[in-house]
N, C-alpha and C. Protein backbone atom coordinates (compact mmCIF):
# COMPACT_ATOMS: atom_id res chain seq x y z
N UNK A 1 -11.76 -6.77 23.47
CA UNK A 1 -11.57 -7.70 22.39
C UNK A 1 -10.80 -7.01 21.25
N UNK A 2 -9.99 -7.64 20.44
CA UNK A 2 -9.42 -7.29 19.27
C UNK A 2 -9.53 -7.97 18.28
N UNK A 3 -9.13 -7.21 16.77
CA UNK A 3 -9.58 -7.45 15.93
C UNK A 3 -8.36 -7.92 14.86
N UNK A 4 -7.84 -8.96 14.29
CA UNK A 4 -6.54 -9.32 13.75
C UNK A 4 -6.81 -8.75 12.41
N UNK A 5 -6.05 -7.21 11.97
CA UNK A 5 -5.99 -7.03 10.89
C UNK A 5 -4.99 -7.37 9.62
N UNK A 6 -4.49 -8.29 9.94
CA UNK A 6 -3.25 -8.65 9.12
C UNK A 6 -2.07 -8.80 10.04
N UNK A 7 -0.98 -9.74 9.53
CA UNK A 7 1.26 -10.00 9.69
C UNK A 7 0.61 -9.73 11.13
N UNK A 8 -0.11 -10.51 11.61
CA UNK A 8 0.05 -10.23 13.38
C UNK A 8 -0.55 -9.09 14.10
N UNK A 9 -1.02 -8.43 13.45
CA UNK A 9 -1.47 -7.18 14.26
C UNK A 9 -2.72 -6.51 14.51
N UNK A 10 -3.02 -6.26 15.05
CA UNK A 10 -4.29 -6.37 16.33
C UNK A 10 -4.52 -5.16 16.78
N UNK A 11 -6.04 -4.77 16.40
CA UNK A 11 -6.68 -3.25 16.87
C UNK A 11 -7.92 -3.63 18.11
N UNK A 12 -8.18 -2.53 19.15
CA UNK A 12 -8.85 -3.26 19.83
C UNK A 12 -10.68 -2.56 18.96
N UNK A 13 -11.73 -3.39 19.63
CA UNK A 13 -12.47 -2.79 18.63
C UNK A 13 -13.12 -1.69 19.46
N UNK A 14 -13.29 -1.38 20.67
CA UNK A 14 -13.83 -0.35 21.03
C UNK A 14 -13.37 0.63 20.36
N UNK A 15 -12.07 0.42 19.48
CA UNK A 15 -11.20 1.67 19.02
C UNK A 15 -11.39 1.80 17.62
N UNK A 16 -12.77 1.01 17.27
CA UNK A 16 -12.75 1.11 15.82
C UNK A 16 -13.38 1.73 15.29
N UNK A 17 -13.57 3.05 14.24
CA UNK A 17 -14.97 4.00 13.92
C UNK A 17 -15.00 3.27 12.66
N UNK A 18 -14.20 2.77 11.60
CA UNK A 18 -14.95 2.02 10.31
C UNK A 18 -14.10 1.23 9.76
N UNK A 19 -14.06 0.60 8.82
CA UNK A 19 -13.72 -0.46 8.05
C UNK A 19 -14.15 -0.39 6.52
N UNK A 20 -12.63 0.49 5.80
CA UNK A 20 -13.34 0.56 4.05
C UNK A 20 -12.41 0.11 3.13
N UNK A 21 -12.75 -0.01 2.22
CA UNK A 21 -12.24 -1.66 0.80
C UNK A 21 -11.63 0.04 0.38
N UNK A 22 -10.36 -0.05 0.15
CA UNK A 22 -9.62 1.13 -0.34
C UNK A 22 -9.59 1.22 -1.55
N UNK A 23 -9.72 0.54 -2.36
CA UNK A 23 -10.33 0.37 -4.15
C UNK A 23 -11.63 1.47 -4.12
N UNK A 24 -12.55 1.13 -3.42
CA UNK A 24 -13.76 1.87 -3.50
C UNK A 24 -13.69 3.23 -2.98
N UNK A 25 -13.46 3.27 -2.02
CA UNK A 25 -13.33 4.65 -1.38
C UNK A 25 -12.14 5.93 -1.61
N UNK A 26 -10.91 5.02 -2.12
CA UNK A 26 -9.99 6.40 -2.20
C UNK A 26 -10.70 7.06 -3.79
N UNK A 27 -11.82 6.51 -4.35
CA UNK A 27 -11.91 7.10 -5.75
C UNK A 27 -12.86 8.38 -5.12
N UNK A 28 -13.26 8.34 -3.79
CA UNK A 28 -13.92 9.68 -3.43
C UNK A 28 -12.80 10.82 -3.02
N UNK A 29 -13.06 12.21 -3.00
CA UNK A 29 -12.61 13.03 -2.83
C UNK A 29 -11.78 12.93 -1.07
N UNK A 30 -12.95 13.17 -0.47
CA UNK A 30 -13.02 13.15 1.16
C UNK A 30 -12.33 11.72 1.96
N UNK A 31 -12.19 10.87 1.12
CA UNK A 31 -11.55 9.44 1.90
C UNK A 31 -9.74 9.99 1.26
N UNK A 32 -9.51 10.38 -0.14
CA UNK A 32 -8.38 11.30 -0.55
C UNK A 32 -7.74 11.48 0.46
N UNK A 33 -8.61 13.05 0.78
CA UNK A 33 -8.02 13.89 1.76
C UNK A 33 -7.67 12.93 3.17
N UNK A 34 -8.30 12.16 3.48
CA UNK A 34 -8.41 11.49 4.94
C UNK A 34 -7.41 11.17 4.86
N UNK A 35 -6.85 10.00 4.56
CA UNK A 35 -6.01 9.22 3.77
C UNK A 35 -4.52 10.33 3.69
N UNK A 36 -4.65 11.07 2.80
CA UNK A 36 -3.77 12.12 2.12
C UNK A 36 -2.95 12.49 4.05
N UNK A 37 -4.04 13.59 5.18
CA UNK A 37 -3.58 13.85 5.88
C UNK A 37 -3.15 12.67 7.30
N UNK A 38 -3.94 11.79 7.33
CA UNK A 38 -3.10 11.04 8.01
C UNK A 38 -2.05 10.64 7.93
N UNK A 39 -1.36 10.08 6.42
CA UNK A 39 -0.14 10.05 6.30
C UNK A 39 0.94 11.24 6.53
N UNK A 40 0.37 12.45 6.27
CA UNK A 40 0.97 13.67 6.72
C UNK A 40 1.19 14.21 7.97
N UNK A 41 0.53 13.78 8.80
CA UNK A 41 0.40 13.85 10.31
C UNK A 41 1.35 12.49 10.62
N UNK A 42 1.68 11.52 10.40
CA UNK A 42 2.22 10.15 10.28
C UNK A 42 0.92 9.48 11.47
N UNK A 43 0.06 9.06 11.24
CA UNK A 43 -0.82 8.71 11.62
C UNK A 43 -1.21 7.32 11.16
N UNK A 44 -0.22 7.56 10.19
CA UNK A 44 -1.12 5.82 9.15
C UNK A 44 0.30 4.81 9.34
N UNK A 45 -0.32 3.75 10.25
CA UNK A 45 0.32 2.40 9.81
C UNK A 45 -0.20 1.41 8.95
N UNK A 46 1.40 0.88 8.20
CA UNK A 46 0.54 -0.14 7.13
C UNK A 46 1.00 -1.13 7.45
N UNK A 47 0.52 -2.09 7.98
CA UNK A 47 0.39 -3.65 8.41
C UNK A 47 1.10 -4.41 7.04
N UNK A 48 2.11 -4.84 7.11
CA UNK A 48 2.82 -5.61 6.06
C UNK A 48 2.86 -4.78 4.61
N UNK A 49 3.72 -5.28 3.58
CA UNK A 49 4.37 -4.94 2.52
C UNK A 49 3.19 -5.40 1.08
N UNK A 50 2.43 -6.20 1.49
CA UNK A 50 1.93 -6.64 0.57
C UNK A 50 0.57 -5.31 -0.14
N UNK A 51 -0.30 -5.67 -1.15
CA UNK A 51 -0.54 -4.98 -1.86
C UNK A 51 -1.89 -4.63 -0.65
N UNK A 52 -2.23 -3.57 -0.65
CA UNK A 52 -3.54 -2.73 0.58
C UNK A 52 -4.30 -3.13 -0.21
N UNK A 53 -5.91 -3.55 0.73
CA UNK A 53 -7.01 -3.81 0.14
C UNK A 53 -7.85 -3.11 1.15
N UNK A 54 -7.54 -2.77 2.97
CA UNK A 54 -8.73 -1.65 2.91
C UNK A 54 -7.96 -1.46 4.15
N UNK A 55 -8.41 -0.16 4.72
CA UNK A 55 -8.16 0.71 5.84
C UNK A 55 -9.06 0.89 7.15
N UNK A 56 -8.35 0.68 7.77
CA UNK A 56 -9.12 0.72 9.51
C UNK A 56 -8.74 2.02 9.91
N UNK A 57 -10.34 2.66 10.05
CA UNK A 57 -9.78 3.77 11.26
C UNK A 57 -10.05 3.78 12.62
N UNK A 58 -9.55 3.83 13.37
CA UNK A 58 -9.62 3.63 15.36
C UNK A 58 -9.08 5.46 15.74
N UNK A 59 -10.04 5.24 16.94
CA UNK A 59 -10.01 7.02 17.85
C UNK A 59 -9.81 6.22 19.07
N UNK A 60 -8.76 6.57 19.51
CA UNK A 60 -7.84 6.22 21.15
C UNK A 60 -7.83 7.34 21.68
N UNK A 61 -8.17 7.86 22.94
CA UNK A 61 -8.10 9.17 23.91
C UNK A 61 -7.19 9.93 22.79
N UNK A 62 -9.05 10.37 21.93
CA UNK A 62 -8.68 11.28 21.10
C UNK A 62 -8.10 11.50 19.68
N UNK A 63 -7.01 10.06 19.47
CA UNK A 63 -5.84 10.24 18.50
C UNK A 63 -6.56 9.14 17.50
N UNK A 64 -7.01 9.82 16.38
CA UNK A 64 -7.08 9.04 15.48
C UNK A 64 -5.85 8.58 14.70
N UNK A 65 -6.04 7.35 14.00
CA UNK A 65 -5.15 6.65 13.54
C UNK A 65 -5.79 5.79 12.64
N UNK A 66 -4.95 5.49 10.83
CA UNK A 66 -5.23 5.32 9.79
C UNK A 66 -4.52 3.37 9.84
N UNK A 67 -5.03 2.13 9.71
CA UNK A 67 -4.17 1.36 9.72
C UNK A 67 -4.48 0.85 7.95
N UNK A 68 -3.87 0.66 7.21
CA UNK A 68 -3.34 0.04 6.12
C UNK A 68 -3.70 -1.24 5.47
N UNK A 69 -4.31 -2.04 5.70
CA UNK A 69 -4.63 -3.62 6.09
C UNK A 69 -4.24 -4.66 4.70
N UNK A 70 -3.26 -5.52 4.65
CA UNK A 70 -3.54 -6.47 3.37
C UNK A 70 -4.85 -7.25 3.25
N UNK A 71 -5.97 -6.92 4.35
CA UNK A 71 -7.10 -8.08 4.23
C UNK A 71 -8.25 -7.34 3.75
N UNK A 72 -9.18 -7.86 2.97
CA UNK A 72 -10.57 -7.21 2.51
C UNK A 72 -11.23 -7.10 3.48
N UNK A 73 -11.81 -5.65 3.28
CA UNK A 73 -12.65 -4.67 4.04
C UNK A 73 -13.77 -6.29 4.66
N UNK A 74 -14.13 -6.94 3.22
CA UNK A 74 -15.36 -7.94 3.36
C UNK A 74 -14.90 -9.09 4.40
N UNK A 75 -13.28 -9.25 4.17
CA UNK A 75 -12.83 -10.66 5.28
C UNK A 75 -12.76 -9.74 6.80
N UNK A 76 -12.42 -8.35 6.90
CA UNK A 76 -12.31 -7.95 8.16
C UNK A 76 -14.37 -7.97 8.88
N UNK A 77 -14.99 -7.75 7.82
CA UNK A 77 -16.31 -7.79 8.36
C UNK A 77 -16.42 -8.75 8.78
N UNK A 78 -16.52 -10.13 8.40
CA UNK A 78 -16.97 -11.64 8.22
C UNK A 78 -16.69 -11.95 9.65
N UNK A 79 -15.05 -11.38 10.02
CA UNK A 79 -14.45 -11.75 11.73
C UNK A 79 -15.19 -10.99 12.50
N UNK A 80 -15.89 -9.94 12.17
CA UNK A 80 -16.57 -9.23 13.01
C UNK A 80 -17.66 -10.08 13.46
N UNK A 81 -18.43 -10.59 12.46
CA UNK A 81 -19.47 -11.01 12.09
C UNK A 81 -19.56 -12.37 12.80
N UNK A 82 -18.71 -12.93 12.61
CA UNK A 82 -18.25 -14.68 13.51
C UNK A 82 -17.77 -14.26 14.61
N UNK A 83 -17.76 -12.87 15.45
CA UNK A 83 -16.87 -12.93 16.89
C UNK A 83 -16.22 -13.21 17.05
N UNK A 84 -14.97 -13.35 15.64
CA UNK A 84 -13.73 -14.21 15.82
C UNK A 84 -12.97 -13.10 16.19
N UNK A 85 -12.49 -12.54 17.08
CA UNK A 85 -11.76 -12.11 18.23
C UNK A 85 -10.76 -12.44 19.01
N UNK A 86 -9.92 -11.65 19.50
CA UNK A 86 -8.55 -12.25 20.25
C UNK A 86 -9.37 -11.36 21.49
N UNK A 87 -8.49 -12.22 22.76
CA UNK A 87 -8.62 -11.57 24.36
C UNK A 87 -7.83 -10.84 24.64
């Protein structure tokens, strides 16, 4: 199953370790750094142009990866929450 994080694009969720409102969390040190080196590694995609409201991280054989999301951490829960899912 996948999870529509925004402009079309789709994580699967076995591949998902969390879901955080980027307002809240980049004011910590350790989400910083996370954040900081994934883009440095180029690890981080950002799902459309519009203004970020929270970040998906997914571990694929191994490779973590940072996604960007225009949708609230709270609307990506809610789809979790309703099983609203793609096949």
């Amino acid at each position: 199953m996948y999870l529509h994080i925004g402009n079309n694009f789709s994580v699967c969720m076995q591949d998902v370790i969390g879901i955080f409102d980027i307002e809240n969390t980049t004011v910590e040190k350790y989400a910083k750094l996370l954040l900081d080196r994934a883009a440095r590694e180029k690890r981080c995609v950002y799902i459309g142009s519009e203004m970020p409201k929270s970040f998906v991280i997914t571990v694929r054989k191994g490779i973590e990866k940072v996604y960007i999301s225009p949708l609230s951490a709270s609307a990506l829960r809610m789809r979790i929450n309703r099983g609203d899912f793609l096949d």
